[in-house]
Each structure stands twice: as C-alpha cells, then as structure tokens.
C-alpha atoms as a PDB file:
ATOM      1  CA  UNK A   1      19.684  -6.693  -1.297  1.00  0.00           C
ATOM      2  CA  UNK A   2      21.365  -9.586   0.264  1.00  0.00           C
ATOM      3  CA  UNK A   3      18.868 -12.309   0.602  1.00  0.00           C
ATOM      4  CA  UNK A   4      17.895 -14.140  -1.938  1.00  0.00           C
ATOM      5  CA  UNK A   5      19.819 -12.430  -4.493  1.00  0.00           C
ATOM      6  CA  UNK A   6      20.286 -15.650  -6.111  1.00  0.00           C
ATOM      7  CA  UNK A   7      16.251 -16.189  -6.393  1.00  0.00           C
ATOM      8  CA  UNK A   8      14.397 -14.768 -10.184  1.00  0.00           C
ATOM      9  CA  UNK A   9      12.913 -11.497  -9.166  1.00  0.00           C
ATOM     10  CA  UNK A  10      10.444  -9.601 -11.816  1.00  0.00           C
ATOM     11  CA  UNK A  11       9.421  -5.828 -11.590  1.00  0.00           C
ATOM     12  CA  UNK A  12       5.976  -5.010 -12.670  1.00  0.00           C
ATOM     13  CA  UNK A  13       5.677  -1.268 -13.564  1.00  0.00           C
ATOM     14  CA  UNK A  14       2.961   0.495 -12.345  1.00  0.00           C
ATOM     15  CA  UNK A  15      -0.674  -0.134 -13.596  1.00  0.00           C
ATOM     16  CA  UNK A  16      -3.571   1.205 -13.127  1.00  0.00           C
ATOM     17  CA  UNK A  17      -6.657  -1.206 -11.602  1.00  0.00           C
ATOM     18  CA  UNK A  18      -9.640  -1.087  -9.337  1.00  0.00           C
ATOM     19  CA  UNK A  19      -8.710  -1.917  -6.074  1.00  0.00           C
ATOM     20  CA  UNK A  20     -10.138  -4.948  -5.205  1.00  0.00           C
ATOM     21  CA  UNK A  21      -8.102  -6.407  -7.787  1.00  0.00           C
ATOM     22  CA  UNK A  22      -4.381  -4.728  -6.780  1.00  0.00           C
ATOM     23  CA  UNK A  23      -5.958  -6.668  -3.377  1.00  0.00           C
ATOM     24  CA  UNK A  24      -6.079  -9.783  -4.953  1.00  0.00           C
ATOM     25  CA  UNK A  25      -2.771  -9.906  -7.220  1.00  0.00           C
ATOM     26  CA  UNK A  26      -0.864  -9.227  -4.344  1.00  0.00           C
ATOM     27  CA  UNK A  27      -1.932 -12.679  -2.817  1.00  0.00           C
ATOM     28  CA  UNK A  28      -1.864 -13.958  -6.521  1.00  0.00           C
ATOM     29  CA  UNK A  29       1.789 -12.803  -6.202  1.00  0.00           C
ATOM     30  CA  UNK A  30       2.296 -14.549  -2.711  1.00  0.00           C
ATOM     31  CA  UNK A  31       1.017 -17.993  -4.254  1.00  0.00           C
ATOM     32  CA  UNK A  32       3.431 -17.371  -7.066  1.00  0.00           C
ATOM     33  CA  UNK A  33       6.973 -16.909  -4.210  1.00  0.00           C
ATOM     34  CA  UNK A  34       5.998 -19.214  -2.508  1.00  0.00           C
ATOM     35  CA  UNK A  35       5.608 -22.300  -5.113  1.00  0.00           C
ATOM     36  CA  UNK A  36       8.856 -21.416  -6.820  1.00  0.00           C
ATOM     37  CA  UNK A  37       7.384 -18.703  -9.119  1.00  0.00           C
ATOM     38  CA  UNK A  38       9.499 -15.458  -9.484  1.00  0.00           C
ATOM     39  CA  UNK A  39       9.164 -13.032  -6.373  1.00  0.00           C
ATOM     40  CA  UNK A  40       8.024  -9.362  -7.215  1.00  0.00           C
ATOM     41  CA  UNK A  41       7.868  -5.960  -6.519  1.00  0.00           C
ATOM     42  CA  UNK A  42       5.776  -3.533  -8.104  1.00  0.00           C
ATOM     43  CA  UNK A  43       4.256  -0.268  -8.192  1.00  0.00           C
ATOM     44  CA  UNK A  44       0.865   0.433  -8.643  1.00  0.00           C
ATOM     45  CA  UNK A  45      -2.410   2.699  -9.157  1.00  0.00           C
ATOM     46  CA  UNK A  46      -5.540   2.861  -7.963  1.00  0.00           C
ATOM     47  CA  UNK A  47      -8.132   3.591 -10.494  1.00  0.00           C
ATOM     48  CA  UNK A  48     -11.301   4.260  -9.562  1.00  0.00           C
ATOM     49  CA  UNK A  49      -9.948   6.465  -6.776  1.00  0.00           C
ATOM     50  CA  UNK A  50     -10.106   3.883  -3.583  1.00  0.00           C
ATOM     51  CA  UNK A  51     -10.669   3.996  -0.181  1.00  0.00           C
ATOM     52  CA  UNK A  52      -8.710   0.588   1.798  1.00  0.00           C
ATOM     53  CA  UNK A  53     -10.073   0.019   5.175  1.00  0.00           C
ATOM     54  CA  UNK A  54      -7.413  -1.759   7.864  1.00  0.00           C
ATOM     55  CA  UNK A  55      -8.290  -4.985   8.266  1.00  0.00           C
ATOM     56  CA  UNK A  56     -10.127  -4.435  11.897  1.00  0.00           C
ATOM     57  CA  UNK A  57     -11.232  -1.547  11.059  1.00  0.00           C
ATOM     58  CA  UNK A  58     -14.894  -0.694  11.775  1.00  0.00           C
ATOM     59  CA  UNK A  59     -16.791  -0.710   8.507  1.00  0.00           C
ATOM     60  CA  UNK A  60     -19.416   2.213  10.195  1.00  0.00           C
ATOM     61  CA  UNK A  61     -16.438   4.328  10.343  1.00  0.00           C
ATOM     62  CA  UNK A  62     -16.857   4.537   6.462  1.00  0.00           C
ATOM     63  CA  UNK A  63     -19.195   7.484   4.933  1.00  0.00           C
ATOM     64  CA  UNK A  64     -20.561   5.291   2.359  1.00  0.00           C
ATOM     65  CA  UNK A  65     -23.037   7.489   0.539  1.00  0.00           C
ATOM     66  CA  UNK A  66     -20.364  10.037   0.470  1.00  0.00           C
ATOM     67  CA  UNK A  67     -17.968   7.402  -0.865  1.00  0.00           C
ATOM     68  CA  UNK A  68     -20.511   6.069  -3.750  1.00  0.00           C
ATOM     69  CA  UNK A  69     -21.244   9.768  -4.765  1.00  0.00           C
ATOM     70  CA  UNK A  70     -17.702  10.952  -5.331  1.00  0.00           C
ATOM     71  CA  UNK A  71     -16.745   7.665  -7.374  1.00  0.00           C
ATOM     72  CA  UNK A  72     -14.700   6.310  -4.793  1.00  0.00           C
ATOM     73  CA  UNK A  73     -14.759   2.544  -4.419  1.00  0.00           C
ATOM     74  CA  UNK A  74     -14.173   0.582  -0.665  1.00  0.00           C
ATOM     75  CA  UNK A  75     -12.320  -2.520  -0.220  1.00  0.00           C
ATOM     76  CA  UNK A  76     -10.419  -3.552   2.732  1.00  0.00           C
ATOM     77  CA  UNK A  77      -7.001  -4.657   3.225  1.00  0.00           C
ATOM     78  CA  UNK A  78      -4.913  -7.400   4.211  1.00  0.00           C
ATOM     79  CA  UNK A  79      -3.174  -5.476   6.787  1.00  0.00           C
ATOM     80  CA  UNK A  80      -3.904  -3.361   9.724  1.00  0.00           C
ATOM     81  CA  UNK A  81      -4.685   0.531  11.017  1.00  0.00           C
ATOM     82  CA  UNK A  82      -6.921   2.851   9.469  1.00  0.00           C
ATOM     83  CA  UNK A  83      -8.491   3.835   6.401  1.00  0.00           C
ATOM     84  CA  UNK A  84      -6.510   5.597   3.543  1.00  0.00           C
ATOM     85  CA  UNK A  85      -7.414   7.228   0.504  1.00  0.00           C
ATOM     86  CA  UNK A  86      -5.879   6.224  -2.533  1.00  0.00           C
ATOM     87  CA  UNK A  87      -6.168   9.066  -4.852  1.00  0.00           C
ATOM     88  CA  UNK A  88      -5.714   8.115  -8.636  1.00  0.00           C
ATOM     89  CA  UNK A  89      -3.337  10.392  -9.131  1.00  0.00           C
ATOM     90  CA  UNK A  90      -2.206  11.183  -5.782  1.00  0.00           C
ATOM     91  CA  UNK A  91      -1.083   8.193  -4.389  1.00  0.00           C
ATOM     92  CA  UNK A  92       1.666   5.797  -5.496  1.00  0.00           C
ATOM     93  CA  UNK A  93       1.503   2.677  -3.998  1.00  0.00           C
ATOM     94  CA  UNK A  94       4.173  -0.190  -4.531  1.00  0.00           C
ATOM     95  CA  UNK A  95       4.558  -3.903  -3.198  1.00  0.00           C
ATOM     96  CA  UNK A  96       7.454  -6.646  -2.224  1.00  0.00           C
ATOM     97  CA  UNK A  97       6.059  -9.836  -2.360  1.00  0.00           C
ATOM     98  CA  UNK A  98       8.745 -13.017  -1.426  1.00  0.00           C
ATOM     99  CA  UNK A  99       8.709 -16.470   0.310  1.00  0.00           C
ATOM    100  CA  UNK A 100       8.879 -15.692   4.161  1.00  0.00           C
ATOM    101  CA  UNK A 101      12.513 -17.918   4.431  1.00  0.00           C
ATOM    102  CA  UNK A 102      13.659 -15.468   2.277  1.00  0.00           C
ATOM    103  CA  UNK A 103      13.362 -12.688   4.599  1.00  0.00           C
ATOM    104  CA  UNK A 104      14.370 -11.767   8.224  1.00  0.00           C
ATOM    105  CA  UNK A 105      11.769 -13.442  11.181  1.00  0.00           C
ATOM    106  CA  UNK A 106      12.253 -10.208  12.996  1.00  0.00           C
ATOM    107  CA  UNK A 107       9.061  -7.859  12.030  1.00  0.00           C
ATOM    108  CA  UNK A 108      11.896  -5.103  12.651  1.00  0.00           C
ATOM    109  CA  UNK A 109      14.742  -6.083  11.036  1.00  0.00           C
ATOM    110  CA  UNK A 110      12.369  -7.073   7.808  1.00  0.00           C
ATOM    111  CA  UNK A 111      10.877  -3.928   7.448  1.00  0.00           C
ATOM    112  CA  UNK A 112      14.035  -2.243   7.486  1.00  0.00           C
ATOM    113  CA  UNK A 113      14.924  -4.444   4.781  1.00  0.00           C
ATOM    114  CA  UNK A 114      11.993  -3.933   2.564  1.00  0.00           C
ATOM    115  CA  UNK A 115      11.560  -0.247   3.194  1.00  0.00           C
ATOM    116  CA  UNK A 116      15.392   0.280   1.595  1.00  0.00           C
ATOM    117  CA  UNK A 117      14.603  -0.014  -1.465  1.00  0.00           C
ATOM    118  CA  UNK A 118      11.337   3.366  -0.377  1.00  0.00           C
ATOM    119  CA  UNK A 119      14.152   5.256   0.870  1.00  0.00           C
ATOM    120  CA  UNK A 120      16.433   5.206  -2.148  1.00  0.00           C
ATOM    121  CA  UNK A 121      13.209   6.399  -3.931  1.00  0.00           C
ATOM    122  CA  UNK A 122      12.740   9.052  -2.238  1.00  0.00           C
ATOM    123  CA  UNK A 123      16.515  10.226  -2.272  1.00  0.00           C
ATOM    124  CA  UNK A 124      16.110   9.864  -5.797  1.00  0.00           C
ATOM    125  CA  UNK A 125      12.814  12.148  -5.846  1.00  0.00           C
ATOM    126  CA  UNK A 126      14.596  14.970  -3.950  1.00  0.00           C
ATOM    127  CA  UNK A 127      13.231  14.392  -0.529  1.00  0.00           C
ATOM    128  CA  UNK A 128      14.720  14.521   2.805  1.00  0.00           C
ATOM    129  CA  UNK A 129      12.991  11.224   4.228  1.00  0.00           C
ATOM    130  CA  UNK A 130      13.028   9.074   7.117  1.00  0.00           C
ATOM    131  CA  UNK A 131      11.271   7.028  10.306  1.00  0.00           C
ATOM    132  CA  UNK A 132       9.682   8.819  12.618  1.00  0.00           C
ATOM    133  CA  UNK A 133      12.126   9.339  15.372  1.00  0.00           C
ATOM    134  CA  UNK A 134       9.230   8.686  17.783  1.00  0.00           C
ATOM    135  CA  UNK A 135       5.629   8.288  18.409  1.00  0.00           C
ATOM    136  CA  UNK A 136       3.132  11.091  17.738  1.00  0.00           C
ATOM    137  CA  UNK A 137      -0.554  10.856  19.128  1.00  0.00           C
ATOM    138  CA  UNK A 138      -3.552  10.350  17.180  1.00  0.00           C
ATOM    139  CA  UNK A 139      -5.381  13.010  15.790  1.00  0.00           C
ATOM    140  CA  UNK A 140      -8.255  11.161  13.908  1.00  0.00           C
ATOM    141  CA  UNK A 141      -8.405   7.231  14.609  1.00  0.00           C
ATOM    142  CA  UNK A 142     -10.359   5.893  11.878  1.00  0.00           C
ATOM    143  CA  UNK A 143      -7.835   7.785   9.195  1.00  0.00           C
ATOM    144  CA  UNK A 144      -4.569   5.385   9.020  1.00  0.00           C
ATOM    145  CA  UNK A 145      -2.218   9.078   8.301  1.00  0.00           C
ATOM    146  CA  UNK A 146      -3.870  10.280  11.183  1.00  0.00           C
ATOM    147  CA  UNK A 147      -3.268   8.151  13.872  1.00  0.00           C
ATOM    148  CA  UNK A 148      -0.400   7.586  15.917  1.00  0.00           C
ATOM    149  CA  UNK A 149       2.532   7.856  14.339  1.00  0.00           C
ATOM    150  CA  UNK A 150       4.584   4.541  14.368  1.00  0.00           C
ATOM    151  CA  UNK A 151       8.794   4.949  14.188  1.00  0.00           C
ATOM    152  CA  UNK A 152       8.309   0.984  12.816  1.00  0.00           C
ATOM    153  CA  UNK A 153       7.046   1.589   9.278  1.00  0.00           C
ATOM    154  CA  UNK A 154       5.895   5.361   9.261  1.00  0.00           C
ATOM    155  CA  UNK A 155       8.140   7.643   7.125  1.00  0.00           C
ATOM    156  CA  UNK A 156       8.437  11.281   7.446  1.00  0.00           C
ATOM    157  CA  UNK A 157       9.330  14.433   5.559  1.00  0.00           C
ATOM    158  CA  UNK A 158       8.554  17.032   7.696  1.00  0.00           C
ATOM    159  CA  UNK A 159       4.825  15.299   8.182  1.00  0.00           C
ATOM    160  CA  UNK A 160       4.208  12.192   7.169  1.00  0.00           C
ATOM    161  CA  UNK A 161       4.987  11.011   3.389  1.00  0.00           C
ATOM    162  CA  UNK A 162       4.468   7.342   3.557  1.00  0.00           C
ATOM    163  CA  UNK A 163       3.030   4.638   5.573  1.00  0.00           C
ATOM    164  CA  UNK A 164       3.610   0.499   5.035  1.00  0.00           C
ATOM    165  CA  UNK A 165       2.529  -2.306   6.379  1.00  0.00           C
ATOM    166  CA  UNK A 166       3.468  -6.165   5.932  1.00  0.00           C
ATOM    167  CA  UNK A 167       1.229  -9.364   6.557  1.00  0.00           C
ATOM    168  CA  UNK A 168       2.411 -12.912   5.766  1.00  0.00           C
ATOM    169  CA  UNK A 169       0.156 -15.525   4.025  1.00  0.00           C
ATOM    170  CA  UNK A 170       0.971 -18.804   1.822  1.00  0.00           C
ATOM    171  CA  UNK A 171       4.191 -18.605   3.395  1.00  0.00           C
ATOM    172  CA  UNK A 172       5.131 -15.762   1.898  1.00  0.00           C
ATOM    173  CA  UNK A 173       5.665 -11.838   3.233  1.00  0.00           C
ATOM    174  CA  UNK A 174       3.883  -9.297   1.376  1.00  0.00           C
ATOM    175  CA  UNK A 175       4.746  -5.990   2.223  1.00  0.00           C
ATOM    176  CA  UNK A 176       2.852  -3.153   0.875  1.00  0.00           C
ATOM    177  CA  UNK A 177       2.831   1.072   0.958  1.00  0.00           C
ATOM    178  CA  UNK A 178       1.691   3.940   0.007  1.00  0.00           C
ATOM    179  CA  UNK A 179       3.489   7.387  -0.521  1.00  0.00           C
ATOM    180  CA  UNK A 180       1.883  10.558  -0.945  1.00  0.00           C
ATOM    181  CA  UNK A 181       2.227  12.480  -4.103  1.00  0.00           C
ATOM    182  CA  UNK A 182      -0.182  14.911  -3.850  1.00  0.00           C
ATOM    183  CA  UNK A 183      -2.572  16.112  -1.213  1.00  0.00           C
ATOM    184  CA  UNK A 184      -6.590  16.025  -1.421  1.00  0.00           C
ATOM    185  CA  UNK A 185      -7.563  15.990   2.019  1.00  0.00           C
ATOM    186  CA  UNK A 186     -11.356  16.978   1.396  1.00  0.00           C
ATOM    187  CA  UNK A 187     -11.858  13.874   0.097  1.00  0.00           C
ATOM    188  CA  UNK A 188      -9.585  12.154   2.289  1.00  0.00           C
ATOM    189  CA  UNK A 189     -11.428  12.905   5.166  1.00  0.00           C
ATOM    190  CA  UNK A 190     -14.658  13.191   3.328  1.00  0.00           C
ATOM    191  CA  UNK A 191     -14.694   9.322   3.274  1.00  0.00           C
ATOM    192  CA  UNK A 192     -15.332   9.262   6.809  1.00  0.00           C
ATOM    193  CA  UNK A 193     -18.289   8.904   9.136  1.00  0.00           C
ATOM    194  CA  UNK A 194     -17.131  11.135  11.492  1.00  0.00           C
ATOM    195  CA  UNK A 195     -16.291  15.080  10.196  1.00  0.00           C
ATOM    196  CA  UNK A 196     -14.289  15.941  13.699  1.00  0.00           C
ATOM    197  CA  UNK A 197     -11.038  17.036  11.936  1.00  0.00           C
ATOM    198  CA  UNK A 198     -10.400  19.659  10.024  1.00  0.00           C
ATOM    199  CA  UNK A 199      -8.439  19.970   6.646  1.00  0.00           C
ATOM    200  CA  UNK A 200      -5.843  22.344   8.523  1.00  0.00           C
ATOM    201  CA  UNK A 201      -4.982  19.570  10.625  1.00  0.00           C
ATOM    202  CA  UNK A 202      -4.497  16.833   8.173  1.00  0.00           C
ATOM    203  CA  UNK A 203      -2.253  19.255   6.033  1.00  0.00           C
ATOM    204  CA  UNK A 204      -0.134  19.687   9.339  1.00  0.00           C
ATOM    205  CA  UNK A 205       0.155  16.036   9.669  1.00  0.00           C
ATOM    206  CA  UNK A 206       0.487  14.986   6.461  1.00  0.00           C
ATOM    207  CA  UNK A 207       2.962  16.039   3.577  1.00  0.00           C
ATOM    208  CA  UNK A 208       3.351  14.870  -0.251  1.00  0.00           C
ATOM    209  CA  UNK A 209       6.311  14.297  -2.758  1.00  0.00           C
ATOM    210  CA  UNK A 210       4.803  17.386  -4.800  1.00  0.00           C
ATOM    211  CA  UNK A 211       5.085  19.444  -1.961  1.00  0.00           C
ATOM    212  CA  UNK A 212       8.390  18.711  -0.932  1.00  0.00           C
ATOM    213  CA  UNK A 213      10.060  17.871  -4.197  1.00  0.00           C
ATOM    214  CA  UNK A 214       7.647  19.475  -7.275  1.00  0.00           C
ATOM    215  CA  UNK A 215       8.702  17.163  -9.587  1.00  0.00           C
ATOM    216  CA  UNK A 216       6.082  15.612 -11.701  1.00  0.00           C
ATOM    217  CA  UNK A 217       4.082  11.928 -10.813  1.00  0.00           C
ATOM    218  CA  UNK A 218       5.541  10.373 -13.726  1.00  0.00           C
ATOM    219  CA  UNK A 219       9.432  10.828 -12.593  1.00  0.00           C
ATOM    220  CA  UNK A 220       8.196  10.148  -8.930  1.00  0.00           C
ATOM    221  CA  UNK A 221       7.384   6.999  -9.754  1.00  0.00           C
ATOM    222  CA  UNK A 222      10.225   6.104 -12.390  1.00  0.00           C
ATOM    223  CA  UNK A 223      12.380   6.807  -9.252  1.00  0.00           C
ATOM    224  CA  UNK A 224      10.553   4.231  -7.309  1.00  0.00           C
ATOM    225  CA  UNK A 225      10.346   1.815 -10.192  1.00  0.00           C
ATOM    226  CA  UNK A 226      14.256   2.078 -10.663  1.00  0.00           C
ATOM    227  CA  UNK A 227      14.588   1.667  -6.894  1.00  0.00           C
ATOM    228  CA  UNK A 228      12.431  -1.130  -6.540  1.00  0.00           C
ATOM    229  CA  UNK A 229      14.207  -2.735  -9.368  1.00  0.00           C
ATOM    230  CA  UNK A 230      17.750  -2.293  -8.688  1.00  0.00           C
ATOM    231  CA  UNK A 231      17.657  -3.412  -5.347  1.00  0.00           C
ATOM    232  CA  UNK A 232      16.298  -6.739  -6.080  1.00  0.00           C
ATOM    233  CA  UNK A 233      18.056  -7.172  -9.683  1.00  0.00           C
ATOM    234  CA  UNK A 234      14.588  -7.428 -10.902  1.00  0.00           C
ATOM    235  CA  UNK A 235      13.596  -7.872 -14.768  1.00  0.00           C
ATOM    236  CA  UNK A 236      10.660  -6.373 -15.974  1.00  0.00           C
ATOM    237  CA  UNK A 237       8.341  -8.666 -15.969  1.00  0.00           C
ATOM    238  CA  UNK A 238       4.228  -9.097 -16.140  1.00  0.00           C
ATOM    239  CA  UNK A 239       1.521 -11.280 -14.902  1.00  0.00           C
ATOM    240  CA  UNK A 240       0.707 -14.701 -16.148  1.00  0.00           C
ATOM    241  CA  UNK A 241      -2.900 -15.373 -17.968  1.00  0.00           C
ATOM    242  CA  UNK A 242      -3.311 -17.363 -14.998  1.00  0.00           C
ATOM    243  CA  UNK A 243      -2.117 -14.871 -12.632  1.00  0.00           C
ATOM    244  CA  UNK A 244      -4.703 -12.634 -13.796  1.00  0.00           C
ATOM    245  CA  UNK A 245      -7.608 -14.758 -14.028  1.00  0.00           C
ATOM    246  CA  UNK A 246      -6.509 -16.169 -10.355  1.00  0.00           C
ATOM    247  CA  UNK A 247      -6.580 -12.460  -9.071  1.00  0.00           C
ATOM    248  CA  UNK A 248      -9.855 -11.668 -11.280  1.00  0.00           C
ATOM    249  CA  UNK A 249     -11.977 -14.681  -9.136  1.00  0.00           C
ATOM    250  CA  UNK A 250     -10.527 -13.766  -6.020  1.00  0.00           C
ATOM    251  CA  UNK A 251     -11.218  -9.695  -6.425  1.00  0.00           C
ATOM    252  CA  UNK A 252     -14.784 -10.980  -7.624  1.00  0.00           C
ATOM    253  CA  UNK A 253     -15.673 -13.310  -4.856  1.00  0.00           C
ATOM    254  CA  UNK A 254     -13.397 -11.570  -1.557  1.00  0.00           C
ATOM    255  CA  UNK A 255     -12.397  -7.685  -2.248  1.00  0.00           C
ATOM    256  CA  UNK A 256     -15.685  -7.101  -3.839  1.00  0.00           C
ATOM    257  CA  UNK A 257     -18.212  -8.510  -1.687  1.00  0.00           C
ATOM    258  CA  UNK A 258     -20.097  -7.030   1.365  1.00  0.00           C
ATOM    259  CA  UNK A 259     -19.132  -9.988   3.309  1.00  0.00           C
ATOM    260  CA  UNK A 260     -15.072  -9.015   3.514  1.00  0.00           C
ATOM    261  CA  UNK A 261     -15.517  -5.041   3.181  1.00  0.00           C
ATOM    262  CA  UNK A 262     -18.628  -4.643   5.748  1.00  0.00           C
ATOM    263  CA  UNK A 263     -18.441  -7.454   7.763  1.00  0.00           C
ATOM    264  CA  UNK A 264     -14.387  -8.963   7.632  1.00  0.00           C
ATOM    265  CA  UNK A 265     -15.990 -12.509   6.771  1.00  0.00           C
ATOM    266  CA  UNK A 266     -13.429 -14.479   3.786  1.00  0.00           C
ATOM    267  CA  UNK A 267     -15.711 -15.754   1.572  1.00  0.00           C
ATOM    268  CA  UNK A 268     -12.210 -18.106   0.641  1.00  0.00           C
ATOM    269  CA  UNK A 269     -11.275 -18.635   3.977  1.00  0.00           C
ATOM    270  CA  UNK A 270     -12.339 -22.024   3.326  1.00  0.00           C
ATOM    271  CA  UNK A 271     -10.385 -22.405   0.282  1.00  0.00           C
ATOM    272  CA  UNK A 272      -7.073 -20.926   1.582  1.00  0.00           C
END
C-alpha cells in the first residue's frame, strides 16, 4: 500500500466468534487506530452461523422463528443494504480497520484502495474477479446479494462473489466484506420474512470461491490472510486483554440486545 506504510500494522488470522462480538472488535479495533494503537486487518468467522442485518434495514424483514430454529443468530451491522447470511463455513469475512487521515476522503478512491488487497486474494484463489461493470436490478430487496448490484464495492465472478461495505467512526475507517465460499441458499433465503424468490434465482445471482476455484476453505483463506498481510506489511498480531474485554461489554450491551437488532436504538450512543 502506499499510505501509511510507515504506521505498525498487525494481521489477526481468522477466528471463529459469535457475531455480535466480530461486531464489536471491529469498533474495538477503530478505538485502537485511532489513539495510536496498531491498525489491522483481519479475517474472520462467524460461528454460530449469523445472519447481519444492514443498518436500516427493517427488522420485520427477518424470519425470526425460522432463524432461532436453525441455530442462526441476528445482529445488525454497522453498515448499510441488506441482510446476509454468514454461513460458518461458507463465508469468509475479513476487515481493514485504520485512522480516517490515513486513507483517501474520496468514498471511491478508498474503496479501491482497500478492496486491493480482496483482489490479490482472489487471483491467488484461482478466480477471475472484478467490479461489476454496471448496475444490475434487484431481485430480492431485503437480501444484501440480491439487490442491486453496485459497480462501487460489489465484486463479480460470473455472479456475484463478494460484497463490502465501509463506515467511519472514532475517526477511523472500518471497512468490512464478505466473500462467498460456498453456497447454501436455503438457508440464505430461509432467514427471510418474505419466501418470493426462489433458490434458482439466487444461484443465478450469486457464485462462490468453491464453485469457481474448488480449492478447499482452508487455502481460500490463507490466500486472503497472505493478501491482507502483505499489502499492509502487517505482523501477526492478536488482541489485547483489554481489547477483548472492551469488545466483550460492547457485544453484551449493543450487538446483543433487542434494542440495536429490532429496533436500531445504541444502547452506547450515549457513551460514544
């Protein structure tokens, strides 16, 4: 990368959490930038399987009964669009967490920055990737893969392989995203209220690293940890005790509650 090369960077390899609390280390990890503290980028799991709602995104759109049946937990993210389903092992997620003066002002020009690092990934993973050349219509609004295809931040294979998203907070950019490994679109769309698509047409939207590459998760995500890591010079690193017991109050008392995942009310918005 070129700036702040001269700035401590860490790489945290992927683990495997519940999702509230991969929700609250990535503001953890925006504290940490922006008060001096290295700036990261990591890959991550979600485990229990997870479904993040956008951050507008009506909470009634959510099957909840079907959700709490299947195991699948419900928190709601930072950033906007739809819903996505995390699989626990077919999603890999990664973020890039850095002090905002760091990084380009331009939304644009930043998130061609931050996605270089996605797209050596995926040339290391064997797949043909890039933005979308140009706006698709929606097929299925409350389903972030399934609406409108954005030439911004959504990257395509074919269909669509991965979608990010950034959002800025303690003056810091946090810039997060998801890439498909492997398909399950029962339960993808299973999560929903609504039951108005069918599998056949999330399958034509939507493609995975398996499908396009067959190589196993575990060397998918290798390549995206060595990608990740090279391009910001990163040392593996971990979190602090403090880190985690920063991220463990704020998963507790924001990503977990009713109040943020039903109704979009911060119980810290006091506090921030």
């Amino acid at each position: 990368m070129t700036e702040g090369t001269e700035r401590e960077w860490r790489l945290i390899r992927e683990e495997a959490r519940p999702g509230p609390m991969q929700m609250a280390l990535e503001e953890v990890a925006a504290e940490t930038a922006a008060t001096g503290g290295p700036r990261t980028v990591r890959v991550y799991r979600w485990d229990p399987s997870t479904l993040s709602l956008g951050y507008h995104q009506d909470a009634t759109t959510v099957d909840w009964e079907y959700c709490e049946q299947a195991g699948i937990d419900v928190t709601r993210r930072q950033t906007g669009g739809g819903g996505i389903y995390h699989d626990v092992d077919g999603d890999i997620s990664y973020s890039i967490v850095a002090p905002a003066a760091e990084l380009p002002g331009d939304l644009m020009d930043c998130y061609e920055q931050l996605c270089t690092p996605v797209f050596d990934a995926f040339e290391r993973i064997g797949v043909d990737a890039a933005f979308a050349d140009e706006e698709q219509p929606s097929i299925h609004q409350p389903a972030c893969y399934l609406r409108a295809i954005n030439p911004a931040h959504d990257i395509l294979a074919g269909g669509k392989i991965s979608g990010n998203a950034q959002y800025r907070q303690r003056d810091a950019v946090i810039q997060h995203g998801s890439l498909s490994y492997s398909l399950t679109p029962e339960r993808h769309l299973g999560t929903f209220a609504t039951d108005d698509v069918s599998t056949e047409q999330f399958t034509d939207r939507v493609t995975s690293i398996r499908e396009e590459s067959g190589i196993s998760r575990e060397e998918a995500v290798a390549s995206l940890e060595s990608a990740l890591q090279e391009w910001a010079d990163a040392t593996v690193g971990e979190w602090t005790d403090s880190e985690l017991a920063r991220a463990r109050e704020i998963a507790e008392q924001k990503y977990e509650s009713d109040a943020w995942n039903r109704d979009r009310t911060d119980p810290l918005s006091s506090r921030a």
